[in-house]
C-alpha atoms as a PDB file:
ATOM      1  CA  UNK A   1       0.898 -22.147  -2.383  1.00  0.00           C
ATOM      2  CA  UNK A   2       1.854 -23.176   1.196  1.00  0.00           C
ATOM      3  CA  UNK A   3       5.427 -22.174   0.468  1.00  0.00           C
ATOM      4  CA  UNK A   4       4.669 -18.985  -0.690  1.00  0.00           C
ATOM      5  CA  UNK A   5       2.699 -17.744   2.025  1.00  0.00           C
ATOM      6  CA  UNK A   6       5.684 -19.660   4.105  1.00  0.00           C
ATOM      7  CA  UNK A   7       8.187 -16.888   2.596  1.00  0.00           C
ATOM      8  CA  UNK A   8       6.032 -13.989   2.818  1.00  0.00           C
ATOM      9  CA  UNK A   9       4.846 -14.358   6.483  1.00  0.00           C
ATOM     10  CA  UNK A  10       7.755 -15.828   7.779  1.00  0.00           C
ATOM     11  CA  UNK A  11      11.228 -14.077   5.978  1.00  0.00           C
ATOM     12  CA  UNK A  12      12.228 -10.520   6.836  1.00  0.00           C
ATOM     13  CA  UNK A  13      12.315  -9.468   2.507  1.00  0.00           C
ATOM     14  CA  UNK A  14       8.368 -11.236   2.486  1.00  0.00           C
ATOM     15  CA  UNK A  15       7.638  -8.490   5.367  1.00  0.00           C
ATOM     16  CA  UNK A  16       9.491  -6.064   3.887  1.00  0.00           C
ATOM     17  CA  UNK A  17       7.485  -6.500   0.325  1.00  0.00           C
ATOM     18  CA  UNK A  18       3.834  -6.490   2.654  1.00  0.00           C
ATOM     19  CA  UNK A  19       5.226  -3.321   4.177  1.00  0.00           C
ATOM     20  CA  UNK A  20       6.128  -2.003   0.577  1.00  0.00           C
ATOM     21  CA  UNK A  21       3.083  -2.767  -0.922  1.00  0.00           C
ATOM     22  CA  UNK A  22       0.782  -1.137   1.880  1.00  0.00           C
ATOM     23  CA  UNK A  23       2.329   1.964   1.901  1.00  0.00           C
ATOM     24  CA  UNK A  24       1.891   2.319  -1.685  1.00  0.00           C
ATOM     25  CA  UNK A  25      -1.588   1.333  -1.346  1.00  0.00           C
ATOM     26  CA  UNK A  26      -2.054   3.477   1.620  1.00  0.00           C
ATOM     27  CA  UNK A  27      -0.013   6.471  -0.158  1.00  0.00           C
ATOM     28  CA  UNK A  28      -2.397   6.205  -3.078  1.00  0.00           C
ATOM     29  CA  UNK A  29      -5.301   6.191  -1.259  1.00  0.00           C
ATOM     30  CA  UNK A  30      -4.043   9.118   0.642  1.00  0.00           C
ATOM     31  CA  UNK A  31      -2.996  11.168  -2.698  1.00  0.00           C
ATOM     32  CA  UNK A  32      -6.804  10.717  -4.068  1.00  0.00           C
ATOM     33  CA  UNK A  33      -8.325  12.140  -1.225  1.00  0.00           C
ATOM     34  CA  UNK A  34      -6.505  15.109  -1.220  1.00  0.00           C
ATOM     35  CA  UNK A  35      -6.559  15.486  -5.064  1.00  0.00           C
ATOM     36  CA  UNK A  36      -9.970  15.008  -4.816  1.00  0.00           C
ATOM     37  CA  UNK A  37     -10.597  17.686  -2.258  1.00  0.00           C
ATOM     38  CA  UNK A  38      -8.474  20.457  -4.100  1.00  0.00           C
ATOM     39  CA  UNK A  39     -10.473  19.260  -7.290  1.00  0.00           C
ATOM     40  CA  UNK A  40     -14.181  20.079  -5.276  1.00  0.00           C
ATOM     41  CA  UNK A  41     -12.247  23.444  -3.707  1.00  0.00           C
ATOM     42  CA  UNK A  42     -11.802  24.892  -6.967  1.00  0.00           C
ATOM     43  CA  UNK A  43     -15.747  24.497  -8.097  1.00  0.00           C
END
C-alpha cells in the first residue's frame, strides 16, 4: 500500500489522476445543484 500512495503523492501522472478525479467530483457536485435548482424553479 506504501507504494501506491508513494506514486500517487509523489509522480506528476498520480497528481494529475487526484486532479482528474476532483474535478469530476467537484463538476458533479456542481451539475446537481444547479439541476436541482431548475428542477424546484419549475414547481
Amino acid at each position: 500500500m506504501d507504494v501506491v500512495m508513494n506514486l500517487l503523492f509523489n509522480t506528476p501522472i498520480g497528481l494529475l489522476s487526484l486532479f482528474t478525479l476532483g474535478f469530476i467530483v467537484a463538476m458533479g457536485l456542481f451539475l446537481w445543484y444547479k439541476i436541482s435548482q431548475k428542477a424546484n424553479e419549475q414547481r
